[in-house]
PDB file of N, CA and C in Angstrom:
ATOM      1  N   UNK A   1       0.841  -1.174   0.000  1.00  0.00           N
ATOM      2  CA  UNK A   1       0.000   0.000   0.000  1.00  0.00           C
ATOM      3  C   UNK A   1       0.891   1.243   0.000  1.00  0.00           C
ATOM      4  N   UNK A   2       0.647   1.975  -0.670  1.00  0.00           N
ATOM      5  CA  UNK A   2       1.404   3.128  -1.100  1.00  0.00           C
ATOM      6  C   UNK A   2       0.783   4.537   0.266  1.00  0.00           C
ATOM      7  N   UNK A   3       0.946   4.531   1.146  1.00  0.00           N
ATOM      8  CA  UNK A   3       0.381   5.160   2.606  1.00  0.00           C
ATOM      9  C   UNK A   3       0.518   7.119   1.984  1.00  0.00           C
ATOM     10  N   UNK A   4       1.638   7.318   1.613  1.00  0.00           N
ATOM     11  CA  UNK A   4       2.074   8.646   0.756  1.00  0.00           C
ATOM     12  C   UNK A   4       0.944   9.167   0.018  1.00  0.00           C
ATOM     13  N   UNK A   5       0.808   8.336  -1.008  1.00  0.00           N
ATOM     14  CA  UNK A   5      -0.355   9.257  -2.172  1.00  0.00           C
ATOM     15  C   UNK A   5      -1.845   8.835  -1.389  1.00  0.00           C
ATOM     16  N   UNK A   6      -1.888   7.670  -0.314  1.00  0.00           N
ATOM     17  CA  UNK A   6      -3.553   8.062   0.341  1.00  0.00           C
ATOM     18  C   UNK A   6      -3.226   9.180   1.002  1.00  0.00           C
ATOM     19  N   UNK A   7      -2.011   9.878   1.856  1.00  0.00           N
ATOM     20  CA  UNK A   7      -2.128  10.959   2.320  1.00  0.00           C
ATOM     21  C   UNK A   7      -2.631  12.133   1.585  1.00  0.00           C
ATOM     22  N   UNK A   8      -1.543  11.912   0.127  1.00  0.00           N
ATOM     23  CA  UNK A   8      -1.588  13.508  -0.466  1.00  0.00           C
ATOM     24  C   UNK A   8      -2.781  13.037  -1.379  1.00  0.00           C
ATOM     25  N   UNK A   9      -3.643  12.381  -1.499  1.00  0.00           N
ATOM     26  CA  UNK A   9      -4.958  12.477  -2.176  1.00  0.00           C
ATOM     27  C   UNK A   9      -5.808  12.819  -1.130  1.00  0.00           C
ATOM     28  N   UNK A  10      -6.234  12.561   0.189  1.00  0.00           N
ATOM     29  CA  UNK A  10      -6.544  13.257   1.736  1.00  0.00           C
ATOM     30  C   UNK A  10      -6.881  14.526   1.586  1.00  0.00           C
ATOM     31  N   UNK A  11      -5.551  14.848   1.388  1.00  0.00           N
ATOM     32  CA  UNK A  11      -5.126  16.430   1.557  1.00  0.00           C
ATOM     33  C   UNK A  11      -5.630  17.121   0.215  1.00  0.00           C
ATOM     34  N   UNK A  12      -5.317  16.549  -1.083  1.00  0.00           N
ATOM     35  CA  UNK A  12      -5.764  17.524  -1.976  1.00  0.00           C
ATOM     36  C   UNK A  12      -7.210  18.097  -2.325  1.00  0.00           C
ATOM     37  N   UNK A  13      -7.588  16.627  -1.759  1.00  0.00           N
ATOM     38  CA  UNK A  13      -9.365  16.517  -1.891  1.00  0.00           C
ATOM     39  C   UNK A  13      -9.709  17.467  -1.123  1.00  0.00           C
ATOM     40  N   UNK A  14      -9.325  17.837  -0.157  1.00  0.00           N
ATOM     41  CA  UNK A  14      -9.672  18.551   0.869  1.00  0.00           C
ATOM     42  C   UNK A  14      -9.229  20.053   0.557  1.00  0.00           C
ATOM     43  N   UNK A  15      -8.340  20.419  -0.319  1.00  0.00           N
ATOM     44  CA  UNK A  15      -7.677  21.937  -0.795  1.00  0.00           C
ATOM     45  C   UNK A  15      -6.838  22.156  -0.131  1.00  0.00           C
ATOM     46  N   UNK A  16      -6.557  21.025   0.955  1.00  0.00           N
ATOM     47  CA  UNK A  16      -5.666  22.053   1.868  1.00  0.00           C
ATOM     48  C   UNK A  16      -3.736  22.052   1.337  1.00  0.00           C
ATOM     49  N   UNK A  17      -3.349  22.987   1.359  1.00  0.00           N
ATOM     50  CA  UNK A  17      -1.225  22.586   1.079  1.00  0.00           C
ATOM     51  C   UNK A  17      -1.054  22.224   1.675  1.00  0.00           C
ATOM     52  N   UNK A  18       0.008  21.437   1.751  1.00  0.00           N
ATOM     53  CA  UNK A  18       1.011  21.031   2.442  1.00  0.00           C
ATOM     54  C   UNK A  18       1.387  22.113   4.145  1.00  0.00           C
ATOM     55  N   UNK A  19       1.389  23.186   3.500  1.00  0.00           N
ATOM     56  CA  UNK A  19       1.765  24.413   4.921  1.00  0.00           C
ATOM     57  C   UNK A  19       0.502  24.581   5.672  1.00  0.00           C
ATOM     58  N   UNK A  20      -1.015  24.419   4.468  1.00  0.00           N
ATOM     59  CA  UNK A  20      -2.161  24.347   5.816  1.00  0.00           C
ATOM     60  C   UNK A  20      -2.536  23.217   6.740  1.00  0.00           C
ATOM     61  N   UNK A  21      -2.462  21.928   6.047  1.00  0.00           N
ATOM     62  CA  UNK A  21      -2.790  21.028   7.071  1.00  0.00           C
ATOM     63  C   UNK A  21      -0.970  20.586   7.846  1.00  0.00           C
ATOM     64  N   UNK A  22      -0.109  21.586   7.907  1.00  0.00           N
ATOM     65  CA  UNK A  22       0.986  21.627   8.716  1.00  0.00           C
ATOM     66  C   UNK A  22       0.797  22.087   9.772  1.00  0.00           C
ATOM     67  N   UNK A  23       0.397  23.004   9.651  1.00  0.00           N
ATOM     68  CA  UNK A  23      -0.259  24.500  10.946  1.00  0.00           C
ATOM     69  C   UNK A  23      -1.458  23.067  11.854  1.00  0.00           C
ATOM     70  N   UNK A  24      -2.712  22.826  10.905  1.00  0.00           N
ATOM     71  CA  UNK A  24      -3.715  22.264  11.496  1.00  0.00           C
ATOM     72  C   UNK A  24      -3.477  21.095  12.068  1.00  0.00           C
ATOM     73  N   UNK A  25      -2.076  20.229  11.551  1.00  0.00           N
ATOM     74  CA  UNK A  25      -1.227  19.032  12.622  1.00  0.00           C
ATOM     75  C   UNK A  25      -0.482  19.433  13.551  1.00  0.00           C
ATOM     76  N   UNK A  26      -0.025  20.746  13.640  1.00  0.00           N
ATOM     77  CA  UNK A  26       1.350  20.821  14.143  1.00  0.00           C
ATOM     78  C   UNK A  26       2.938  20.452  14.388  1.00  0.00           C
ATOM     79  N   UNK A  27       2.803  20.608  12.801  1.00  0.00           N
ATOM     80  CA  UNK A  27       3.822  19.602  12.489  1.00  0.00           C
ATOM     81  C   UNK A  27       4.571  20.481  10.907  1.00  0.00           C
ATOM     82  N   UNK A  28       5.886  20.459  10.535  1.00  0.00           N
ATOM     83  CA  UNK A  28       6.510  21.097   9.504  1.00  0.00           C
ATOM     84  C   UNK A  28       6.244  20.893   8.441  1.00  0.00           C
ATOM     85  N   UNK A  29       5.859  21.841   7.488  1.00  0.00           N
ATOM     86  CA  UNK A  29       5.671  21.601   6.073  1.00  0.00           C
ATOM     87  C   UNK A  29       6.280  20.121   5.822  1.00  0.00           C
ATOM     88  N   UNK A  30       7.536  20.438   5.873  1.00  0.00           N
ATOM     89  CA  UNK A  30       8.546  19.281   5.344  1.00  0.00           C
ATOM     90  C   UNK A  30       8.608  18.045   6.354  1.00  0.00           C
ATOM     91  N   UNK A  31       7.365  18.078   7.330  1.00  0.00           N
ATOM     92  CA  UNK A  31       7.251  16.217   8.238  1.00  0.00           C
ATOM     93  C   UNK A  31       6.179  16.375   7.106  1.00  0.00           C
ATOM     94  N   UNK A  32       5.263  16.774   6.608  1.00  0.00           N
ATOM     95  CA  UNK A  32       4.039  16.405   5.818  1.00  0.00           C
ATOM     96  C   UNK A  32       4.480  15.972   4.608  1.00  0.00           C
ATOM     97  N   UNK A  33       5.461  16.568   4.021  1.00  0.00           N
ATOM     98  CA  UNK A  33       6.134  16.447   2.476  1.00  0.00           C
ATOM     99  C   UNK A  33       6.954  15.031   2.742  1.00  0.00           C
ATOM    100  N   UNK A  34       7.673  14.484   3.687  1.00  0.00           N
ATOM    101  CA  UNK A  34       8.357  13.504   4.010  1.00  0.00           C
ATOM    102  C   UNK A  34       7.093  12.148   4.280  1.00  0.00           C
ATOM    103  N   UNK A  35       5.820  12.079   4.973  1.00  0.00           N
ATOM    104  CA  UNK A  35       4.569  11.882   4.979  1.00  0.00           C
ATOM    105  C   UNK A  35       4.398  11.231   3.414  1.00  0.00           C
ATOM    106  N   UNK A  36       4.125  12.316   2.845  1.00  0.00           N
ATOM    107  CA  UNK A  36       3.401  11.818   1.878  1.00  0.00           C
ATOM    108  C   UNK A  36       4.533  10.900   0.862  1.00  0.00           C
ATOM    109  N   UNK A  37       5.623  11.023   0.860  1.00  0.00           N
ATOM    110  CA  UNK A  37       6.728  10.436  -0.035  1.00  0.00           C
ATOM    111  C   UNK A  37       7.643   9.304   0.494  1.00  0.00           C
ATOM    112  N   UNK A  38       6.778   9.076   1.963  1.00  0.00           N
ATOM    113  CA  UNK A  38       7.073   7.962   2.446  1.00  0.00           C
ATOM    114  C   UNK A  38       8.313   7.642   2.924  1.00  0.00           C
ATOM    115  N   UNK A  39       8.820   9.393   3.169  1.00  0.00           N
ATOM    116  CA  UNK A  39      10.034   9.080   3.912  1.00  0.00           C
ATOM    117  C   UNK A  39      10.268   8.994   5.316  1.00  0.00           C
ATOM    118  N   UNK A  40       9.328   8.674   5.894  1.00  0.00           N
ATOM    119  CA  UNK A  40       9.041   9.358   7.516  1.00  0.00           C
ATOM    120  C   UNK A  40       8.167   8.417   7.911  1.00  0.00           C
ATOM    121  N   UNK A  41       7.643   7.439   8.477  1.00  0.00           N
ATOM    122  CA  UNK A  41       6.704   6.695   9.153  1.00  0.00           C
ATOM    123  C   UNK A  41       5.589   7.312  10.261  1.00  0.00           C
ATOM    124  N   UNK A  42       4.313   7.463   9.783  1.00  0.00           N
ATOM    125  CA  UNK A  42       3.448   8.136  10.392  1.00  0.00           C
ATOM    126  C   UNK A  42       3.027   7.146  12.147  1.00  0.00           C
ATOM    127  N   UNK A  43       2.966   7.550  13.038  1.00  0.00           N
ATOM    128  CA  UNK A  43       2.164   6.776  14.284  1.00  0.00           C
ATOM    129  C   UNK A  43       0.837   6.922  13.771  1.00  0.00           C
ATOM    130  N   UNK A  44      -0.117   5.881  14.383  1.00  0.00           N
ATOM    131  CA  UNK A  44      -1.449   5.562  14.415  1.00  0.00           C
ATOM    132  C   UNK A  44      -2.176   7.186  14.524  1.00  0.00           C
ATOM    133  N   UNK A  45      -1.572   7.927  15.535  1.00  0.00           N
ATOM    134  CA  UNK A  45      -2.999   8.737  16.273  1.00  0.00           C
ATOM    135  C   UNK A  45      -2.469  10.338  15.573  1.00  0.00           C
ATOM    136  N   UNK A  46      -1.341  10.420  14.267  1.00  0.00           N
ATOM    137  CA  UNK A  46      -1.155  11.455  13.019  1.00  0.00           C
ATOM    138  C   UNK A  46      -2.007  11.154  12.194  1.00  0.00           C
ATOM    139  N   UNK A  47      -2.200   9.545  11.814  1.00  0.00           N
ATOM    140  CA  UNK A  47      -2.865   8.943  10.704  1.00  0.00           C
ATOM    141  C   UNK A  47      -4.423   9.672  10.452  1.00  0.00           C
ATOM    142  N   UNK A  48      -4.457   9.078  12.367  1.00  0.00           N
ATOM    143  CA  UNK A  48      -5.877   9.682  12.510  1.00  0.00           C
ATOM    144  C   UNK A  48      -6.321  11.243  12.443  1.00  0.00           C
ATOM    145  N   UNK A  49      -5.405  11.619  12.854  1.00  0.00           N
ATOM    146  CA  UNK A  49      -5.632  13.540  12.958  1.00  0.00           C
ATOM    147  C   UNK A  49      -5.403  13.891  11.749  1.00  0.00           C
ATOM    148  N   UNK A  50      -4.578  13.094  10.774  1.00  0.00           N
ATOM    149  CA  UNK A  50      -4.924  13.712   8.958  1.00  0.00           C
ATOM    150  C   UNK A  50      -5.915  13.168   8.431  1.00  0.00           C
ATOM    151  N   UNK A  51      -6.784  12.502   8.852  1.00  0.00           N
ATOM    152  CA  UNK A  51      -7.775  11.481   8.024  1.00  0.00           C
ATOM    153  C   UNK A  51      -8.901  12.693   8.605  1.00  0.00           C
ATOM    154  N   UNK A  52      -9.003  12.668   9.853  1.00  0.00           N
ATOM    155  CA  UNK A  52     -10.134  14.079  10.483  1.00  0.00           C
ATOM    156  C   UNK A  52      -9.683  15.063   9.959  1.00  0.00           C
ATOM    157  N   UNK A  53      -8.747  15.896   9.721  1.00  0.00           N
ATOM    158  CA  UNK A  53      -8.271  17.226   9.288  1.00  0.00           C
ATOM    159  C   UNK A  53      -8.811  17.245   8.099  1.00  0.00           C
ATOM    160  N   UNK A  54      -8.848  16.345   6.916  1.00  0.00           N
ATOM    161  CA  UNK A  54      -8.849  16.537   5.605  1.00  0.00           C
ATOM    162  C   UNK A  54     -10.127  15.673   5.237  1.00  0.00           C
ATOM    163  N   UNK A  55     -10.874  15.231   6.388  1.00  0.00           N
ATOM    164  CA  UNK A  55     -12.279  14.702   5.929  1.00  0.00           C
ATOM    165  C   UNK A  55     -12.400  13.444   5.200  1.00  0.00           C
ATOM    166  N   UNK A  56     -11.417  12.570   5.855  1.00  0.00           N
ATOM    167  CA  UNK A  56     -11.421  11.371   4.571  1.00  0.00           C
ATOM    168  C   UNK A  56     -11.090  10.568   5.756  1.00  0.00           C
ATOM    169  N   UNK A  57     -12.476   9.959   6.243  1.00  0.00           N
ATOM    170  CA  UNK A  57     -12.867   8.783   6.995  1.00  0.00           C
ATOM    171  C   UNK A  57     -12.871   7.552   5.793  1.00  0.00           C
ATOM    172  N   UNK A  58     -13.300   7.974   4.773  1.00  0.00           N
ATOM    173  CA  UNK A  58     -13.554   6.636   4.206  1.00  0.00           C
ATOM    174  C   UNK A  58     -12.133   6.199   3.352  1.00  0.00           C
ATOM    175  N   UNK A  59     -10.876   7.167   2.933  1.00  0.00           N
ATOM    176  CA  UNK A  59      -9.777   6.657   2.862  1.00  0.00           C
ATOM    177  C   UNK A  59      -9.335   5.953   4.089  1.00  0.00           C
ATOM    178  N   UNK A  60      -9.418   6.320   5.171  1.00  0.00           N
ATOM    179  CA  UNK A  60      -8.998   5.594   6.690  1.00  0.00           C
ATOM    180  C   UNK A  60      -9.653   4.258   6.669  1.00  0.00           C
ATOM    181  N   UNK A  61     -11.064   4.243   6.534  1.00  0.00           N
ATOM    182  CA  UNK A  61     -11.486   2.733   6.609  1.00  0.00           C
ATOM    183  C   UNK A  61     -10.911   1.654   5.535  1.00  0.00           C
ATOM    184  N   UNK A  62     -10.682   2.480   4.061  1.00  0.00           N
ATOM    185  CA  UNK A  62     -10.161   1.232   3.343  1.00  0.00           C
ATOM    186  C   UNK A  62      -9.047   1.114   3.659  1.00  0.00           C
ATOM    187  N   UNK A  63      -7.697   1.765   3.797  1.00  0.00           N
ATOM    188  CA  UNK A  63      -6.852   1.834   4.187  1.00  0.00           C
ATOM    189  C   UNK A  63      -6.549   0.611   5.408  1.00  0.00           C
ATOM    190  N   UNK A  64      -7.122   1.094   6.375  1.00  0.00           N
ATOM    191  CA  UNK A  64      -7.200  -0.307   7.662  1.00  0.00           C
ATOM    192  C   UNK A  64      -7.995  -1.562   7.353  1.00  0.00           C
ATOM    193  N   UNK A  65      -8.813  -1.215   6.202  1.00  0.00           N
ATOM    194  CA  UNK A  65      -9.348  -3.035   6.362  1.00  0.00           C
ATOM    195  C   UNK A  65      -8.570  -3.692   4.897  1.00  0.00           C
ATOM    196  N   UNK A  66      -7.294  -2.931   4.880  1.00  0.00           N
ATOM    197  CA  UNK A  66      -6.895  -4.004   3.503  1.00  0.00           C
ATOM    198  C   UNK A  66      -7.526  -3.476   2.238  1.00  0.00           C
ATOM    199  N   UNK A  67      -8.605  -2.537   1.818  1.00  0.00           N
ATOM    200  CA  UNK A  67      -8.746  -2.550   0.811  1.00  0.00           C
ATOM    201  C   UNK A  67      -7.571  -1.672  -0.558  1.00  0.00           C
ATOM    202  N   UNK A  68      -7.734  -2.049  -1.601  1.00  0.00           N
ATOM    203  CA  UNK A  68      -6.507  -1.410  -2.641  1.00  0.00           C
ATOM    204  C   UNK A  68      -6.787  -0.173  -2.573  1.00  0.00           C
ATOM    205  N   UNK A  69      -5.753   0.776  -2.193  1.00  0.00           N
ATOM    206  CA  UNK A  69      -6.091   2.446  -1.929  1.00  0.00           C
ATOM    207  C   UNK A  69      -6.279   2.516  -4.005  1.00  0.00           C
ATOM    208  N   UNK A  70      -5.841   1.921  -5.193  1.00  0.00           N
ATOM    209  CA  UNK A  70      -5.923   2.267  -6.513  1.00  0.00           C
ATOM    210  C   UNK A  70      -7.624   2.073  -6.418  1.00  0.00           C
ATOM    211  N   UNK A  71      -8.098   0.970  -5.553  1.00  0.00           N
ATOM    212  CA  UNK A  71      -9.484   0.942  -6.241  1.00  0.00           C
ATOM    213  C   UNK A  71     -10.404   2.047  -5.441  1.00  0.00           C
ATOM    214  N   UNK A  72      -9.756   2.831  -4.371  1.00  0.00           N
ATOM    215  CA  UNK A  72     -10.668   3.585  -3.700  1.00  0.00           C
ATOM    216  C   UNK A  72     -10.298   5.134  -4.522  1.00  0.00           C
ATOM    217  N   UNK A  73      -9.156   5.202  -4.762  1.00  0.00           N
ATOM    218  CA  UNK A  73      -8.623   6.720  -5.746  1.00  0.00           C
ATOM    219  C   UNK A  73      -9.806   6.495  -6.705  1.00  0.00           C
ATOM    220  N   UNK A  74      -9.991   5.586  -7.902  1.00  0.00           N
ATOM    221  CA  UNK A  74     -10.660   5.393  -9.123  1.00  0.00           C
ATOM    222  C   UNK A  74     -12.163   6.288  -8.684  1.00  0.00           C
ATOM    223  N   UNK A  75     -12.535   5.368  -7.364  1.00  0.00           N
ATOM    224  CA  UNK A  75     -14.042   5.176  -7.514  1.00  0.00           C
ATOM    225  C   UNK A  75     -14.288   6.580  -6.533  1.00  0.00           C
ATOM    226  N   UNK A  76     -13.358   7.529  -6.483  1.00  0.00           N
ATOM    227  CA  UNK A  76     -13.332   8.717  -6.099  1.00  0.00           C
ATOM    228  C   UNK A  76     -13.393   9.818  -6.791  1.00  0.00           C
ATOM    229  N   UNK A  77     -12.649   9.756  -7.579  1.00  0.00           N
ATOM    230  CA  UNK A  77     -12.243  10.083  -8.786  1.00  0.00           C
ATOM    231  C   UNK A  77     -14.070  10.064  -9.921  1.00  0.00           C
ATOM    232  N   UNK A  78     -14.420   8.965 -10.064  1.00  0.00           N
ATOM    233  CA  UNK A  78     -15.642   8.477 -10.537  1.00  0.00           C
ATOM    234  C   UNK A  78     -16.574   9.493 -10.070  1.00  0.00           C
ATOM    235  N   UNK A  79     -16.507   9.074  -8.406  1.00  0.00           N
ATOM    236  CA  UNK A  79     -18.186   9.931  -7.786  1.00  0.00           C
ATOM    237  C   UNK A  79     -17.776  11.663  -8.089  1.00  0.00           C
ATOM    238  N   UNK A  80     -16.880  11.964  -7.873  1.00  0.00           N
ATOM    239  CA  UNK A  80     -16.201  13.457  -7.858  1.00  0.00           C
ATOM    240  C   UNK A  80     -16.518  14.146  -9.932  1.00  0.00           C
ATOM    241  N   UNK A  81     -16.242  13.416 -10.585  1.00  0.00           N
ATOM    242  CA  UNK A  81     -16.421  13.624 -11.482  1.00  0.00           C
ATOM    243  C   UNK A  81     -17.876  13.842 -12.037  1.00  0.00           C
ATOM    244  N   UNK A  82     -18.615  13.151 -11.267  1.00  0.00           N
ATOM    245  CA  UNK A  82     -20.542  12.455 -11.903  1.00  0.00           C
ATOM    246  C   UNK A  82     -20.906  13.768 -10.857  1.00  0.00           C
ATOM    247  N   UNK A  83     -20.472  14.220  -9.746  1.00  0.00           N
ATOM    248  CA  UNK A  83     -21.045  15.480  -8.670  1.00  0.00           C
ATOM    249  C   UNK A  83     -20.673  16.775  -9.628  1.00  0.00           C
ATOM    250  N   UNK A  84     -19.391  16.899 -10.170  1.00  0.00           N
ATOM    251  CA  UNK A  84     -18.922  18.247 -10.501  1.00  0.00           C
ATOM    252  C   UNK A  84     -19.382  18.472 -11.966  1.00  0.00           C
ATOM    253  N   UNK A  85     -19.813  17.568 -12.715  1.00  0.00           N
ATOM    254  CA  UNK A  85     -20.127  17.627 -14.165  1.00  0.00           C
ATOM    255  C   UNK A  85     -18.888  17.183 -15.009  1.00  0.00           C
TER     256      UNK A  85
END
């Protein structure tokens, strides 16, 4: 599982940069940029405070039960597209 791009898809969905949901973790631009590129190993209870920060409970659930983060991007991607026109 690629843990990086479920972050920075999290975050983009959400609008926020890199420097806003830094401020809203408390944590450095560059721990979030290291985060998402998988250079840095997140603890459980960051995971959770970026999954609440950026509104993506349902990346968190597939994420923990094993499901393929490619098949949850797609079918995101899908509903986001059929909402916005």
């Amino acid at each position: 599982m690629n843990l990086g791009a479920l972050l920075r898809a999290a975050r983009e969905r959400n609008g926020l940069s890199q420097e806003e949901l830094a401020l809203k973790l408390h944590r450095s631009r560059s721990c979030i940029s290291k985060f998402e590129n998988n250079k840095k190993q997140m603890d459980v209870q960051t995971f959770i405070e970026w999954m609440n920060t950026t509104s993506a409970k349902d990346i968190m659930i597939a994420a923990l039960s094993g499901v393929d983060q490619s098949i949850v991007m797609k079918s995101l991607e899908v509903i986001s597209q059929l909402l916005t026109g």
